[in-house]
Protein backbone atom coordinates (compact mmCIF):
# COMPACT_ATOMS: atom_id res chain seq x y z
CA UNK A 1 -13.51 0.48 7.21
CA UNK A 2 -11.56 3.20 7.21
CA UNK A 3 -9.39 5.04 9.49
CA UNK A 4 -10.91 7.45 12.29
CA UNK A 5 -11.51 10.79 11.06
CA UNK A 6 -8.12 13.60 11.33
CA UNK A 7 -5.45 10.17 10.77
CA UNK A 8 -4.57 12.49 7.72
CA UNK A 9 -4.28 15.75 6.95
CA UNK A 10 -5.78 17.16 3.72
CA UNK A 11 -3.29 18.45 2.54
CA UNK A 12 -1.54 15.09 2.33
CA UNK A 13 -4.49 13.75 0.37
CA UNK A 14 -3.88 16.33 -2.10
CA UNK A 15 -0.02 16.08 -2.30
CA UNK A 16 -0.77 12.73 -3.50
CA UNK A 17 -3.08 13.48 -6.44
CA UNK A 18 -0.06 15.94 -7.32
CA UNK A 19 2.24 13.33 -7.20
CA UNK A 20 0.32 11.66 -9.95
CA UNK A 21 0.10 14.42 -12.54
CA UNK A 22 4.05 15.62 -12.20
CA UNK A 23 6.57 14.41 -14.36
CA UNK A 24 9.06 12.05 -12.36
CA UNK A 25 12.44 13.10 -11.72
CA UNK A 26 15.48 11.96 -13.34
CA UNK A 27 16.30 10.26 -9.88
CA UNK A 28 13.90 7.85 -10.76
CA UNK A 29 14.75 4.97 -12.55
CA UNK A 30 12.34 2.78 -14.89
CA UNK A 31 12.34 -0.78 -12.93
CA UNK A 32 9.07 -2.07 -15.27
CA UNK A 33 7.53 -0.84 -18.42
CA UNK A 34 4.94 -2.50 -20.49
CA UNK A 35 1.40 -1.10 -21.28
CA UNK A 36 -0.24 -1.56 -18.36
CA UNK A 37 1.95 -1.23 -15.84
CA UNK A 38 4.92 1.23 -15.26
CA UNK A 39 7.32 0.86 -12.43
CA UNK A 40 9.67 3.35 -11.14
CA UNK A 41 12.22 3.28 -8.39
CA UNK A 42 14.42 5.61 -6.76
CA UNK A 43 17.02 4.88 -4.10
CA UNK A 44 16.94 6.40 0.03
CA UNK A 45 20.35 7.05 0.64
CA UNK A 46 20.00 6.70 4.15
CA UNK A 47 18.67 2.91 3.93
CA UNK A 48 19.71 1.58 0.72
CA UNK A 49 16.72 0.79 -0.03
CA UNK A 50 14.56 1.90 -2.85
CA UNK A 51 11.02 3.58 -3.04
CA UNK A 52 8.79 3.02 -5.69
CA UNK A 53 6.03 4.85 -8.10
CA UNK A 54 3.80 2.61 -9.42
CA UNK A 55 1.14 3.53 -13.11
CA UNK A 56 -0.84 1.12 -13.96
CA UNK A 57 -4.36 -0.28 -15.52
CA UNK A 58 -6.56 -2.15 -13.97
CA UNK A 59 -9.43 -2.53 -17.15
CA UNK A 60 -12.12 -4.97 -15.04
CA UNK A 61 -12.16 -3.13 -11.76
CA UNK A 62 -13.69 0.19 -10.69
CA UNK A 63 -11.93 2.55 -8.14
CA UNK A 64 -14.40 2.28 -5.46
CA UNK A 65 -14.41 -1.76 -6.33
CA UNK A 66 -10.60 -1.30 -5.45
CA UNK A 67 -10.99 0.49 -2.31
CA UNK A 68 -13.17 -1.62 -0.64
CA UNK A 69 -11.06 -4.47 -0.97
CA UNK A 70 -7.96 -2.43 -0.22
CA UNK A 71 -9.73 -1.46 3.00
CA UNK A 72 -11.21 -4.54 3.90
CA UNK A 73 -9.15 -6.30 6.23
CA UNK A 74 -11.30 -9.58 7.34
CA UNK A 75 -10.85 -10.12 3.50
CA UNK A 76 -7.41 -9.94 3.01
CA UNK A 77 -7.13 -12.60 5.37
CA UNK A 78 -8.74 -14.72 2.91
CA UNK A 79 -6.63 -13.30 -0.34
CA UNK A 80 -3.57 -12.73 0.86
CA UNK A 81 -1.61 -15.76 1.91
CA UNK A 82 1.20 -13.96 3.89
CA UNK A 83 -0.87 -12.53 6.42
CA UNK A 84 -0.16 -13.94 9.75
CA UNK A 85 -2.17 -11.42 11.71
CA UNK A 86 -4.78 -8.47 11.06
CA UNK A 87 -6.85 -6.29 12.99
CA UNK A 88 -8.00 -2.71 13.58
CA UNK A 89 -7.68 -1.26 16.94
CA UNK A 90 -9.49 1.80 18.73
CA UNK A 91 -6.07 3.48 20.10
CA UNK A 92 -6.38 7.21 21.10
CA UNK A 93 -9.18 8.03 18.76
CA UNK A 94 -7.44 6.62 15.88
CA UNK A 95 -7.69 3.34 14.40
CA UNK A 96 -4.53 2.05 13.96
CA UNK A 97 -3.83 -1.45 12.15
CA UNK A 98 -1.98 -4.71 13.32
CA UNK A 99 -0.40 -6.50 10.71
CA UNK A 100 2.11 -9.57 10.93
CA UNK A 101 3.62 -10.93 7.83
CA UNK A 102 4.74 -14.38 7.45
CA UNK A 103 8.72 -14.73 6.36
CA UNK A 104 10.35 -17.53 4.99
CA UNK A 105 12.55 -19.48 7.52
CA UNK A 106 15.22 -18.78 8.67
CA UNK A 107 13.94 -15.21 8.91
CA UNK A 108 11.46 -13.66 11.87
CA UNK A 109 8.31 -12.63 10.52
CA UNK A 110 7.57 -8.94 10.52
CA UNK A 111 4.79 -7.03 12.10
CA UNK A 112 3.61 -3.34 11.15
CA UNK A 113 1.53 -0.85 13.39
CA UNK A 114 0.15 1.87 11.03
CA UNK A 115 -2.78 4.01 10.80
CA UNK A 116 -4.78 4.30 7.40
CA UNK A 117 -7.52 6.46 5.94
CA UNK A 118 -9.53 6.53 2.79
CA UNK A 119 -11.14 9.56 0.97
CA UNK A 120 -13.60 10.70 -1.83
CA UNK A 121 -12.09 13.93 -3.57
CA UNK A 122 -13.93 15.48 -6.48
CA UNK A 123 -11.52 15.96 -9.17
CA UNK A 124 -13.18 18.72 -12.19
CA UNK A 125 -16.18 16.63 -12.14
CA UNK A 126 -14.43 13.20 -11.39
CA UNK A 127 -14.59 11.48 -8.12
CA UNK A 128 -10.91 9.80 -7.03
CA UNK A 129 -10.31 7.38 -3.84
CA UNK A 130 -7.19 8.18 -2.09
CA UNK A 131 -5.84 6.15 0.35
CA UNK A 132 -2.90 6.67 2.49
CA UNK A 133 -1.23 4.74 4.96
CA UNK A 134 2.06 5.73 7.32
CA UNK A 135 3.76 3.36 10.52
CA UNK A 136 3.00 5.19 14.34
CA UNK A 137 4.49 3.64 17.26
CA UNK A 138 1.62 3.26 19.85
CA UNK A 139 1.61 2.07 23.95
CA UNK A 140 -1.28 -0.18 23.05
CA UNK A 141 1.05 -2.67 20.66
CA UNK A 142 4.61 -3.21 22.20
CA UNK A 143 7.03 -4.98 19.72
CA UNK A 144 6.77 -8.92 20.24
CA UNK A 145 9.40 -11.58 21.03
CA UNK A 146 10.89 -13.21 17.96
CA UNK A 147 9.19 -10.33 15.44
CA UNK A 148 10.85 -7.50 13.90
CA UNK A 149 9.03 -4.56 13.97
CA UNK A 150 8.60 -2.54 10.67
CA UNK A 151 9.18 1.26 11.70
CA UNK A 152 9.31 2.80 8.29
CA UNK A 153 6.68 2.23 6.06
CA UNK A 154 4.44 4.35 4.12
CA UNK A 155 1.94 3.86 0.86
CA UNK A 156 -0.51 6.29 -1.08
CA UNK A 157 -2.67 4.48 -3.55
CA UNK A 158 -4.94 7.06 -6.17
CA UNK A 159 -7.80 5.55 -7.91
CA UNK A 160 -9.68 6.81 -10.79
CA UNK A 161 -12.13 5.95 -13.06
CA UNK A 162 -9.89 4.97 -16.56
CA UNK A 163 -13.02 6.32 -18.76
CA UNK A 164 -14.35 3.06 -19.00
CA UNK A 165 -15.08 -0.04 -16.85
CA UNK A 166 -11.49 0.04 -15.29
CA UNK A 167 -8.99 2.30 -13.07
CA UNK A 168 -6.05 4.06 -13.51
CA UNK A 169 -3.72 3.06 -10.61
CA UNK A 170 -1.40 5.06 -9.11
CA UNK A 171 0.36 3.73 -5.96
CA UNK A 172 3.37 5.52 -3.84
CA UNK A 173 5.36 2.23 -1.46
CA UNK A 174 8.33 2.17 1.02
CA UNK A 175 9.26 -0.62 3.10
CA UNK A 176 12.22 -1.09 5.76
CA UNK A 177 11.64 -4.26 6.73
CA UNK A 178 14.61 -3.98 9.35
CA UNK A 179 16.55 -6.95 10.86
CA UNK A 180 19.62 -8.30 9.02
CA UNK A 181 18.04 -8.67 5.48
CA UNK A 182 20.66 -7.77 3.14
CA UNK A 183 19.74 -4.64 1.09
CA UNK A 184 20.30 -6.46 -2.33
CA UNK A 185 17.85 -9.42 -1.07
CA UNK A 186 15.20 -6.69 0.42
CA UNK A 187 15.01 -4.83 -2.89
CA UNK A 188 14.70 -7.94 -5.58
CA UNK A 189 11.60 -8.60 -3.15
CA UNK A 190 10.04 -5.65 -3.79
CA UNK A 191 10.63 -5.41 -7.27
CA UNK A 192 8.99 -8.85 -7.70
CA UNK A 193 6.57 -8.27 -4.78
CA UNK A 194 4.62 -5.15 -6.02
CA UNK A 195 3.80 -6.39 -9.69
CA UNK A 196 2.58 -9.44 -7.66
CA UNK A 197 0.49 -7.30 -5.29
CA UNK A 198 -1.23 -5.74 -7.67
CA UNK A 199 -1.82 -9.20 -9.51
CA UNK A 200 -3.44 -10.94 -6.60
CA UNK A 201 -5.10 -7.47 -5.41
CA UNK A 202 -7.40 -8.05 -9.25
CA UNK A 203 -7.85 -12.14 -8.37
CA UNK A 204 -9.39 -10.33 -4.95
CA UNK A 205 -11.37 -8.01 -6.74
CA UNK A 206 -12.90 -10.52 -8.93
CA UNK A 207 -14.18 -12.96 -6.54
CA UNK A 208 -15.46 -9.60 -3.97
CA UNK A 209 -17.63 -9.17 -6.90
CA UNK A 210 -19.04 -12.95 -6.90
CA UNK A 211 -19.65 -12.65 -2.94
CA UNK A 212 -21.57 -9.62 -3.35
């Protein structure tokens, strides 16, 4: 399901297509390169913390194959074994998105408010799925008792049809998972954790096509 209609401008939609056809600055550094999947980081000054640009294959799985399983949420319940909590909310016209991810003890789990919307663009004759996602702080979901809220976090994910049975995958992520995380620990997560993402989002993929 995706977000209420207006979460997005789009104009934002369309910055992210760009971001996928221009050359990457020489801030960015190459984290991962092999043939299918190309990894590329560049570091926030503010946070010490890195963002990443993800290029990648996905041969078996169509782009609108991808989006539904990116969107559904009652499945990635099923999937994705840190998910604590997950649910869509009706909060000022917008659906916005409860998240809580499970942490390793000692650390408090995190929890992430953000809204989310999907669209169809026709690309000279080629349909892409965009899909962006950004944090909002909203009345309806206070921060909780022994969880640290996550108040920056943004993703934009670009499929399209690879020419054959598969996708080309294009996928924009920053994460500040606050707290007392050192930097050094946050960002060998995330190097490890979005190759992995996009390893279990496939396994997903594959058995959504069995259920359906």
């Amino acid at each position: 399901m995706a977000a209420a209609a207006g979460a997005f401008e789009l104009e934002e939609f369309l910055e992210a297509l760009d971001e996928l056809q221009q050359p990457l600055g020489a801030d960015w550094h190459p984290l991962v390169q092999s043939e299918d999947l190309n990894i590329h980081q560049r570091l926030k000054e503010r946070t010490g913390l890195y963002e990443y640009k993800v290029f990648g294959v996905l041969k078996k799985y169509t782009p609108s194959l991808l989006a539904d399983v990116y969107m559904d949420l009652a499945y990635r319940k099923q999937w994705d074994q840190y998910v604590k909590e997950l649910y869509e909310e009706e909060c000022n016209g917008k659906t916005v998105v409860y998240w809580q991810v499970n942490y390793p003890f000692p650390m408090w789990n995190r929890d992430y408010v953000y809204i989310r919307q999907r669209r169809e663009l026709n690309v000279e004759g080629k349909k892409v799925h965009v899909i962006l996602a950004e944090n909002v702080s909203v009345p309806q979901f206070p921060e909780r008792s022994g969880v640290v809220r996550v108040k920056q976090y943004k993703q934009k994910l670009v499929l399209e049809s690879d020419g054959k049975e598969g996708s080309n995958v294009f996928l924009y992520y920053f994460d500040n998972p606050g707290g007392s995380i050192p930097s050094w620990l946050i960002n060998w997560v995330a190097q490890s954790g979005v190759p992995n993402y996009l390893k279990n989002l496939a396994e997903a993929c594959e058995k959504y096509r069995e259920r359906t």
